[in-house]
C-alpha atoms as a PDB file:
ATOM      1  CA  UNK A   1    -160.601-209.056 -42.132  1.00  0.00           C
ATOM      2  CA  UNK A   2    -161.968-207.055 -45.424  1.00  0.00           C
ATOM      3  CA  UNK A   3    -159.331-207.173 -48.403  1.00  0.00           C
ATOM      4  CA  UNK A   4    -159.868-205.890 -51.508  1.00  0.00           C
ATOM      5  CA  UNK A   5    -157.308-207.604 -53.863  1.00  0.00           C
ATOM      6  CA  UNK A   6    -156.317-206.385 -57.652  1.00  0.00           C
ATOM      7  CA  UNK A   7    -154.128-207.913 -60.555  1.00  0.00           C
ATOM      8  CA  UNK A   8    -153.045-210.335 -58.001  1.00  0.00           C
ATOM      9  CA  UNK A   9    -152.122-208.175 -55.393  1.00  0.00           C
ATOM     10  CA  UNK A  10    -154.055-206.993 -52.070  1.00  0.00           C
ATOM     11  CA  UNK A  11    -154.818-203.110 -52.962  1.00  0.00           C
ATOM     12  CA  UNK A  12    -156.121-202.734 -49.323  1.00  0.00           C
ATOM     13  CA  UNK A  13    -157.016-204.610 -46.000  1.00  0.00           C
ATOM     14  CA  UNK A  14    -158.797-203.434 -43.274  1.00  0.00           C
ATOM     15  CA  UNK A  15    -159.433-205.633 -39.967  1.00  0.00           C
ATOM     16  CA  UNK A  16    -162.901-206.231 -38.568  1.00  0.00           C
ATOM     17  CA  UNK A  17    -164.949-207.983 -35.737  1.00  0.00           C
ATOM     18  CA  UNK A  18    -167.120-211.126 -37.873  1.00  0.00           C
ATOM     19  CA  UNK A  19    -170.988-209.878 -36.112  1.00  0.00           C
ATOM     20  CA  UNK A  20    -172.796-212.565 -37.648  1.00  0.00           C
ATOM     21  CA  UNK A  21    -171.537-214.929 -40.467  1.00  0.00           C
ATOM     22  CA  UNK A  22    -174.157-217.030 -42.728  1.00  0.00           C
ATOM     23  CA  UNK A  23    -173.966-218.555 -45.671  1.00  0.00           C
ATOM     24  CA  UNK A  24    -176.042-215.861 -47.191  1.00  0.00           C
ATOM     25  CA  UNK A  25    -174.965-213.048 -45.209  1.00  0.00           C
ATOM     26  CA  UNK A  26    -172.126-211.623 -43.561  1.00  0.00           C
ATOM     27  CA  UNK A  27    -172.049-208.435 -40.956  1.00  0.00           C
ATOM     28  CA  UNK A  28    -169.443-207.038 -39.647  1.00  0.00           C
ATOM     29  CA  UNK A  29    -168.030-204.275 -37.426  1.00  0.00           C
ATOM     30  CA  UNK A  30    -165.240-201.980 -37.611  1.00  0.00           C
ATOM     31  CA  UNK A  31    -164.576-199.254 -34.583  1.00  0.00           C
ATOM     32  CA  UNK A  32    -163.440-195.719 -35.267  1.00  0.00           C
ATOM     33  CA  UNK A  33    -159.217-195.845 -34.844  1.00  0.00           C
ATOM     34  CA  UNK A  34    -159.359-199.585 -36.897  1.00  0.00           C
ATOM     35  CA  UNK A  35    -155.803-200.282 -38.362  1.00  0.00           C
ATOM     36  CA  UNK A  36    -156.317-200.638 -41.884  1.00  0.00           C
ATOM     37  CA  UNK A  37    -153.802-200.978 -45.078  1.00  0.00           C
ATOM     38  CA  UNK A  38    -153.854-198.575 -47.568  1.00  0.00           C
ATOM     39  CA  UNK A  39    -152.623-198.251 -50.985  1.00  0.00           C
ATOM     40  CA  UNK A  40    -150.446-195.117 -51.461  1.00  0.00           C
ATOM     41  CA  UNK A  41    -147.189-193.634 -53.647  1.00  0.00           C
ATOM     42  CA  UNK A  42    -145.255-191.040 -52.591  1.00  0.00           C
ATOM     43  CA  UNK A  43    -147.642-190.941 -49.511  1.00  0.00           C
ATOM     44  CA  UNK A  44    -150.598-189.887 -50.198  1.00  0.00           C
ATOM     45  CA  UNK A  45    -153.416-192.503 -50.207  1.00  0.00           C
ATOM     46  CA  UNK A  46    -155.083-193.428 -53.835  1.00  0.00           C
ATOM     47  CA  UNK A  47    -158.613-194.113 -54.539  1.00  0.00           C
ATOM     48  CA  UNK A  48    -158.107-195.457 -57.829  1.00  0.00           C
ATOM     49  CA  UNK A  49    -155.900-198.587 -58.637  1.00  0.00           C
ATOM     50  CA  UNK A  50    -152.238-197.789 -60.265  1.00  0.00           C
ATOM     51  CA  UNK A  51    -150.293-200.347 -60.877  1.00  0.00           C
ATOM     52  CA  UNK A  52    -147.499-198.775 -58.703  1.00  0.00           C
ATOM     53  CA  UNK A  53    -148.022-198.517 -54.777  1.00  0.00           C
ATOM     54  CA  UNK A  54    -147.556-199.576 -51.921  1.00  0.00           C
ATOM     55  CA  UNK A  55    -149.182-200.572 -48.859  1.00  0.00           C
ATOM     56  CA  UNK A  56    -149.171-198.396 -46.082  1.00  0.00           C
ATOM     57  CA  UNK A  57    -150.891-198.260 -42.197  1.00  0.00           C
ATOM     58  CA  UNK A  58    -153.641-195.727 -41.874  1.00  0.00           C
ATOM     59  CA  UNK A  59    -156.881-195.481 -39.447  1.00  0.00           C
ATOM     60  CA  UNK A  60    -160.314-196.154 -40.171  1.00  0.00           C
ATOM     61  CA  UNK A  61    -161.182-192.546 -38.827  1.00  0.00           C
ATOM     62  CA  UNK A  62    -163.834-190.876 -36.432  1.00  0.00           C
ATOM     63  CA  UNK A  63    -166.872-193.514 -36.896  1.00  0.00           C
ATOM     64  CA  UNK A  64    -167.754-196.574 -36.365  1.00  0.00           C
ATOM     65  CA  UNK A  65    -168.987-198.855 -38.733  1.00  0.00           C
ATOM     66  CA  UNK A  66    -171.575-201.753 -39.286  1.00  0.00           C
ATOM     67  CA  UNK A  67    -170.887-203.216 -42.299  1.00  0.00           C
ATOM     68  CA  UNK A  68    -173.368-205.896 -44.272  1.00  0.00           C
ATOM     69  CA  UNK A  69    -171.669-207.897 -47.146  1.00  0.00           C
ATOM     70  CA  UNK A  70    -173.200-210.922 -49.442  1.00  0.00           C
ATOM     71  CA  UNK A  71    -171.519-213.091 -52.004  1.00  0.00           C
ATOM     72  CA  UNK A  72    -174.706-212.373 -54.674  1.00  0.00           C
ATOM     73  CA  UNK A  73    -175.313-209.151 -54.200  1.00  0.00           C
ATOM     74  CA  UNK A  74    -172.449-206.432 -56.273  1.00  0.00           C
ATOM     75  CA  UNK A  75    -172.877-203.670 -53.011  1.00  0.00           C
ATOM     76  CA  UNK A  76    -172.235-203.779 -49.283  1.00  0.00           C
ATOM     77  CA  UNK A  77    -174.540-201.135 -47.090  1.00  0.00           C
ATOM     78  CA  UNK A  78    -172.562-199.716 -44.035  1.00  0.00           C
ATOM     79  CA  UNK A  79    -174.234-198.122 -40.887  1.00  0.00           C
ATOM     80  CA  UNK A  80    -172.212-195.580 -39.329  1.00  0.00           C
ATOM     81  CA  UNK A  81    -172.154-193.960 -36.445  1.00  0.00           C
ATOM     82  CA  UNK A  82    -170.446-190.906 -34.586  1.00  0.00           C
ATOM     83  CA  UNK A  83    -167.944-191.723 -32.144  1.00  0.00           C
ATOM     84  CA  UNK A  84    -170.559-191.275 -29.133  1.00  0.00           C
ATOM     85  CA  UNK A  85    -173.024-194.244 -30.873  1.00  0.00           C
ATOM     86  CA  UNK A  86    -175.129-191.740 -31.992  1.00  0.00           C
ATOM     87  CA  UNK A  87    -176.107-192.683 -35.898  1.00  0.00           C
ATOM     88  CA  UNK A  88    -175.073-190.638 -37.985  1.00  0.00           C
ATOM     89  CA  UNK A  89    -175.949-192.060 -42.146  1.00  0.00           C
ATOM     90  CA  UNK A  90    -176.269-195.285 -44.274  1.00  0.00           C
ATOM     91  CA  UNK A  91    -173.676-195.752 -46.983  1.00  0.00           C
ATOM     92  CA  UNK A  92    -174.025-198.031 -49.912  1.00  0.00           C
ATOM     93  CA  UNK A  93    -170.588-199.159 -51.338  1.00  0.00           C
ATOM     94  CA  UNK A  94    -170.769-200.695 -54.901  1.00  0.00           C
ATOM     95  CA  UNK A  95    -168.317-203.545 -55.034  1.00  0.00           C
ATOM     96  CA  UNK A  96    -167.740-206.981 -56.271  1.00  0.00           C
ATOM     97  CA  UNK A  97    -169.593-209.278 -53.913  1.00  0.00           C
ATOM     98  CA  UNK A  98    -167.708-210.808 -50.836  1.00  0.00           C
ATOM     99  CA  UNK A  99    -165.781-213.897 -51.249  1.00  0.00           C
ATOM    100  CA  UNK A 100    -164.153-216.221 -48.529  1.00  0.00           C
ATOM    101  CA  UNK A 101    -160.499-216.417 -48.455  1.00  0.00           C
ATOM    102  CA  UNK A 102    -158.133-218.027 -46.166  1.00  0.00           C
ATOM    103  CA  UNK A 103    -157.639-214.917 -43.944  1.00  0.00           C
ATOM    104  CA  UNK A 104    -161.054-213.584 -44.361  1.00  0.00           C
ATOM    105  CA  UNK A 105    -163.190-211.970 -47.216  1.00  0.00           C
ATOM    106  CA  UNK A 106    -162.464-210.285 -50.087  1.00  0.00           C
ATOM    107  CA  UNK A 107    -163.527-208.029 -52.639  1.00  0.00           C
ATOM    108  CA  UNK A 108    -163.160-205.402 -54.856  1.00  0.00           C
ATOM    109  CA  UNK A 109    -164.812-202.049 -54.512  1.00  0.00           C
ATOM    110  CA  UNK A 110    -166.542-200.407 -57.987  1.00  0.00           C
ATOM    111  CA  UNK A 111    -165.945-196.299 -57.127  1.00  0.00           C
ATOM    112  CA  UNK A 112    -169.440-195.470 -56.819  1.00  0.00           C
ATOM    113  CA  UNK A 113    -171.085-194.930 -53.882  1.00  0.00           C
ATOM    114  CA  UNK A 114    -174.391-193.897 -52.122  1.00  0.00           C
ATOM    115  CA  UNK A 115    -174.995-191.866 -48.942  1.00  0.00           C
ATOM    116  CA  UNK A 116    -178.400-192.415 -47.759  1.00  0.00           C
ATOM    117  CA  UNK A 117    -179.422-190.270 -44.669  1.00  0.00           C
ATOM    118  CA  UNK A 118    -181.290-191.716 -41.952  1.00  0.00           C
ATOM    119  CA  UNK A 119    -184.181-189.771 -43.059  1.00  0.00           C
ATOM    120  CA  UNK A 120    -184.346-191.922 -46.579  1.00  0.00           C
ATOM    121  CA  UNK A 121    -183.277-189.039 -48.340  1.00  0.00           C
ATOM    122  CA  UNK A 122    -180.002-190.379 -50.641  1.00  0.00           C
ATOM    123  CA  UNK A 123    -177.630-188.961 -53.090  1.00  0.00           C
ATOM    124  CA  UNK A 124    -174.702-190.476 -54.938  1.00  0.00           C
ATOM    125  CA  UNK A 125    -171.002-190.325 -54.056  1.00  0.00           C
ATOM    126  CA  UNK A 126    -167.699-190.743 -55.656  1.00  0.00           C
ATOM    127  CA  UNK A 127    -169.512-190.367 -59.294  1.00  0.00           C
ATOM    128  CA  UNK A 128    -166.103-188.378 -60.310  1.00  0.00           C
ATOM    129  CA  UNK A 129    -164.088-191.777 -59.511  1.00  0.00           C
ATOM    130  CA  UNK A 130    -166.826-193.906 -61.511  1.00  0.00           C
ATOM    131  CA  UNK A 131    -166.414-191.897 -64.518  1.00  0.00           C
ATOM    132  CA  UNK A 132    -162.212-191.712 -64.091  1.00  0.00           C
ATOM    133  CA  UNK A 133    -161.687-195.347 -63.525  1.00  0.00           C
ATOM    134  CA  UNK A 134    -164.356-195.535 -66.603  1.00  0.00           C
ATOM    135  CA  UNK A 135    -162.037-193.202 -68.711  1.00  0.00           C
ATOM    136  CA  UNK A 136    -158.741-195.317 -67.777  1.00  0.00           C
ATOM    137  CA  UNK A 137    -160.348-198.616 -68.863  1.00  0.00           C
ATOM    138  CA  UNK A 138    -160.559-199.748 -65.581  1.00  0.00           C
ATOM    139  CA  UNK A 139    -164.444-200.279 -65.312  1.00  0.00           C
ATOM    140  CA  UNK A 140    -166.316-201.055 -68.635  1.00  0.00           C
ATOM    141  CA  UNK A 141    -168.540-198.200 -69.626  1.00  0.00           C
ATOM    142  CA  UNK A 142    -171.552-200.448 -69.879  1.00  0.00           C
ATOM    143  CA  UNK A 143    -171.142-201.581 -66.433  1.00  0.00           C
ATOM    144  CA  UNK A 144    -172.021-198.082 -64.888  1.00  0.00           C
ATOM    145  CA  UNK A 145    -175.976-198.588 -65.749  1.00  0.00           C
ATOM    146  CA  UNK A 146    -175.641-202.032 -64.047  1.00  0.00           C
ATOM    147  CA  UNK A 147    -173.849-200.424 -60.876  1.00  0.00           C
ATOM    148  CA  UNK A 148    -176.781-197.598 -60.595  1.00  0.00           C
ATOM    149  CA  UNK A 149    -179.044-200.330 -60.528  1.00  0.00           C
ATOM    150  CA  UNK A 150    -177.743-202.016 -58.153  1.00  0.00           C
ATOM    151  CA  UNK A 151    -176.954-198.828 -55.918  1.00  0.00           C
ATOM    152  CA  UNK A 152    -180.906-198.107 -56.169  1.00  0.00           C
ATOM    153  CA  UNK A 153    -181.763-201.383 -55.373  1.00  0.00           C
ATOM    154  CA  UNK A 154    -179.539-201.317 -51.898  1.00  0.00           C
ATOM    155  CA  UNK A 155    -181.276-197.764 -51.451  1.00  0.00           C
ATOM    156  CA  UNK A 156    -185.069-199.451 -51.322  1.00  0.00           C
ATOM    157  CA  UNK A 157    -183.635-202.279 -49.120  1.00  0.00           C
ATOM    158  CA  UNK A 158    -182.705-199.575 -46.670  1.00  0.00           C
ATOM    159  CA  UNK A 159    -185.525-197.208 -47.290  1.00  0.00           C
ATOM    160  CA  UNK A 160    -188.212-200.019 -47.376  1.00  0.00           C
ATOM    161  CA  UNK A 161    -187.134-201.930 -44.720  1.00  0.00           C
ATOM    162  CA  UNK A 162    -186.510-205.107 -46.477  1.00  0.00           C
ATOM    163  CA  UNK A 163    -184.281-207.589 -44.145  1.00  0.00           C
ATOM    164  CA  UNK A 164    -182.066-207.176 -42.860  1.00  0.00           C
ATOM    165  CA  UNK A 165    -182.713-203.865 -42.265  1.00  0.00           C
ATOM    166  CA  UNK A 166    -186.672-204.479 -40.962  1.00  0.00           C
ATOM    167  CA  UNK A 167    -184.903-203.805 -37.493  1.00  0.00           C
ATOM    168  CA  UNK A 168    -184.025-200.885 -35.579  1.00  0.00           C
ATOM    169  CA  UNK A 169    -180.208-201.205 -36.449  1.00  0.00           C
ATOM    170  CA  UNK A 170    -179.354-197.835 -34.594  1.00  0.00           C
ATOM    171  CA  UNK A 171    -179.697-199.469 -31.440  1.00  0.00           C
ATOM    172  CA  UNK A 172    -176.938-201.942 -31.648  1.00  0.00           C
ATOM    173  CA  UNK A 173    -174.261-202.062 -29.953  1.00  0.00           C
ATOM    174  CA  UNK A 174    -170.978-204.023 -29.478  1.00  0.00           C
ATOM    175  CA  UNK A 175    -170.313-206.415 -27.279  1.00  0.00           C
ATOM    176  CA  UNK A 176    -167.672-204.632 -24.801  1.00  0.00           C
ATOM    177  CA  UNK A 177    -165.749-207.801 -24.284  1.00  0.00           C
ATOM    178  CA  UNK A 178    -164.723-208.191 -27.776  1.00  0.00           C
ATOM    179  CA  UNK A 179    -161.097-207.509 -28.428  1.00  0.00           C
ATOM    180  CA  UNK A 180    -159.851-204.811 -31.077  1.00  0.00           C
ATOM    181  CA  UNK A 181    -159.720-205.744 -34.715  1.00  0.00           C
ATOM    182  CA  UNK A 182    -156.259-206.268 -35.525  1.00  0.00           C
ATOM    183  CA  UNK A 183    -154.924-207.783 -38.974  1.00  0.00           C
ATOM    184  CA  UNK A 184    -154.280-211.255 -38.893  1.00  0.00           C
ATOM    185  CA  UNK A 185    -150.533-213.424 -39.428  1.00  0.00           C
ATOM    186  CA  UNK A 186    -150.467-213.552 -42.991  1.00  0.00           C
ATOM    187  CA  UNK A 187    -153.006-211.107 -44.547  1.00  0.00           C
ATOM    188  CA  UNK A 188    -151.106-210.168 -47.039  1.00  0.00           C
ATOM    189  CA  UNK A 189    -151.026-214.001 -48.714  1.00  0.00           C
ATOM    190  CA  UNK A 190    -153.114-215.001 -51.396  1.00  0.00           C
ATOM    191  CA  UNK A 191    -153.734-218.294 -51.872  1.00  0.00           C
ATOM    192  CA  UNK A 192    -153.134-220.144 -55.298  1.00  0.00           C
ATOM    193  CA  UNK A 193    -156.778-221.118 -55.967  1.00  0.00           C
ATOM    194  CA  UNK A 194    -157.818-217.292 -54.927  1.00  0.00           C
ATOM    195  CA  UNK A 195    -155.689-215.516 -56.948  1.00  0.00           C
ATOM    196  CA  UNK A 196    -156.597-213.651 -59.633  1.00  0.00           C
ATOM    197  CA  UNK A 197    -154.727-213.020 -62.588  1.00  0.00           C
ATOM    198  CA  UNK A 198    -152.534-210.218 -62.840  1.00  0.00           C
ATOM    199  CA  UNK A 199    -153.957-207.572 -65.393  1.00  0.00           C
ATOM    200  CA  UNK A 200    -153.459-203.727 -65.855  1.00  0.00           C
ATOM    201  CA  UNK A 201    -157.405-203.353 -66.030  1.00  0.00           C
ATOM    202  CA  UNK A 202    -160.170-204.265 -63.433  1.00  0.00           C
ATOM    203  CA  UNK A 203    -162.305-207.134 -64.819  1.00  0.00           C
ATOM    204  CA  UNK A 204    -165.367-208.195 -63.384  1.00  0.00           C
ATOM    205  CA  UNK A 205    -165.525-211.614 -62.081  1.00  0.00           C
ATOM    206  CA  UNK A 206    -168.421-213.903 -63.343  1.00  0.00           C
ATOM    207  CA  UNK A 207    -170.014-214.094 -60.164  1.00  0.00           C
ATOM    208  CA  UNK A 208    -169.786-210.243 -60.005  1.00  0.00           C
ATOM    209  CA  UNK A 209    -171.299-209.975 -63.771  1.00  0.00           C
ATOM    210  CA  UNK A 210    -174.285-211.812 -62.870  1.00  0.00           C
ATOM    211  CA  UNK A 211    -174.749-210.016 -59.733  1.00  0.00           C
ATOM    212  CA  UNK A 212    -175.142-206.603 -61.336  1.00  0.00           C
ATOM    213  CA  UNK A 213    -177.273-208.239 -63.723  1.00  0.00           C
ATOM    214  CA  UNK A 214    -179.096-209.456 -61.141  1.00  0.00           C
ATOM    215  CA  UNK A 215    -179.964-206.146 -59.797  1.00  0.00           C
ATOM    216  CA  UNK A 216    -180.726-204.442 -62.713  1.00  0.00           C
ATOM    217  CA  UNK A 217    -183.684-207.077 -63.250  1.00  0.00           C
ATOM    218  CA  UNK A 218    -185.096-206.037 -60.075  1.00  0.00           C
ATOM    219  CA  UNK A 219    -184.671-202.372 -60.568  1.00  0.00           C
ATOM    220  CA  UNK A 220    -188.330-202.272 -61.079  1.00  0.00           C
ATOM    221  CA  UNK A 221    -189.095-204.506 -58.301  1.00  0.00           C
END
C-alpha cells in the first residue's frame, strides 16, 4: 500500500502489488480499477492539502501503472500503460522519498510533475498546483528550484537509460496469479514513532531536504 500522510493524518492511500522490494529500491504495480482513498469535501476530490476533508473511495482509473519509489531520491517515475498493455507515457511524480511504515510505504507528494513520452520528449505538469501550494505556504518558495532539479534528473534516468530503466520496461507484464490490490486491516493507523506532527503547513522532512539537495548537485551530471 502507497499512503501519503499530512499533519498527522493519511491525506490518501492507494493499494498496490510490492513487484520487487530492496533496500534501495522499491517497484510496484497498481491495475487500472485499483481502490484507492481520496481526500475530498463536499465531494469533489482535492489536489491540494486543506486542513478539512475527508477520506473517500475512488478508482485508480483507465491505466495501469508501474510505479518505482526510493527512500533517497525526492521523485517516483511511473510507467503507464493503456488498459490493453499497450504503453502509453512515463510520469515523474515529485514527492518526499518513500518511507516504510507498518502497513506499507509512505510519502508525501510535492505538486509538480513530469510527463515524459516514450519518445524522450517531456514537459512539466501540475506547475499551477506548485505555484498554489507555494502561494498558501504550503511548499517553501526556495524549494521549487530544488524540485526542478530533481524532476530533470528523473527525466535523464529515463531518457538515458540509467538503471533501472536500461531495460525494455514496456514488455512487462504481471503475473496473472497475483490477487487484486486491496487496502489492508488497518491502513488508516499511524504508528507513534511514524507520525508526524500535526502542522497547518507542509514541511519537508530532513531526509527529504537532503534528497532534493541531492539532486540539484547532480543536475549537471
Amino acid at each position: 500500500m502507497l499512503r501519503e500522510i499530512w499533519g498527522g493524518r493519511v491525506w490518501s492511500a492507494r493499494a498496490a502489488t510490492v513487484v520487487d522490494d530492496r533496500e534501495d529500491q522499491t517497484t510496484f504495480f497498481v491495475p487500472a480499477g485499483t481502490t484507492r482513498m481520496a481526500p475530498v469535501r463536499d465531494g469533489v476530490v482535492l489536489r491540494i492539502p486543506e486542513e478539512r476533508f475527508e477520506l473517500a473511495p475512488r478508482t485508480s482509473g483507465e491505466a495501469h501503472a508501474l510505479s518505482f519509489g526510493w527512500p533517497d531520491l525526492a521523485y517516483g517515475t511511473l510507467l503507464f500503460f493503456h488498459a490493453d498493455w499497450r504503453p502509453r507515457n512515463w510520469y515523474v511524480n515529485l514527492q518526499e522519498p518513500l518511507r516504510r511504515s507498518e502497513v506499507g510505504f509512505d510519502y508525501l507528494d510535492l505538486k509538480l510533475d513530469v510527463i515524459v513520452e516514450l519518445d524522450g520528449s517531456w514537459r512539466w505538469k501540475d506547475e499551477d498546483e506548485l505555484a498554489e501550494a507555494i502561494a498558501r505556504g504550503l511548499i517553501a518558495a526556495e524549494d521549487e528550484a530544488h524540485l526542478r532539479a530533481a524532476g530533470e534528473r528523473a527525466v535523464r534516468q529515463i531518457v538515458e537509460q540509467e538503471p533501472p530503466f536500461d531495460r525494455d520496461w514496456t514488455t512487462w507484464r504481471p503475473d496473472p496469479a497475483w490477487p487484486a490490490p486491496a487496502l489492508p486491516d488497518g491502513w488508516d493507523r499511524i504508528s507513534a514513532t511514524g507520525q508526524r506532527a500535526p502542522a497547518s503547513r507542509v514541511r519537508r522532512t530532513r531526509r527529504g531536504a537532503r534528497a532534493l539537495r541531492s539532486a540539484s548537485r547532480q543536475r549537471g551530471r
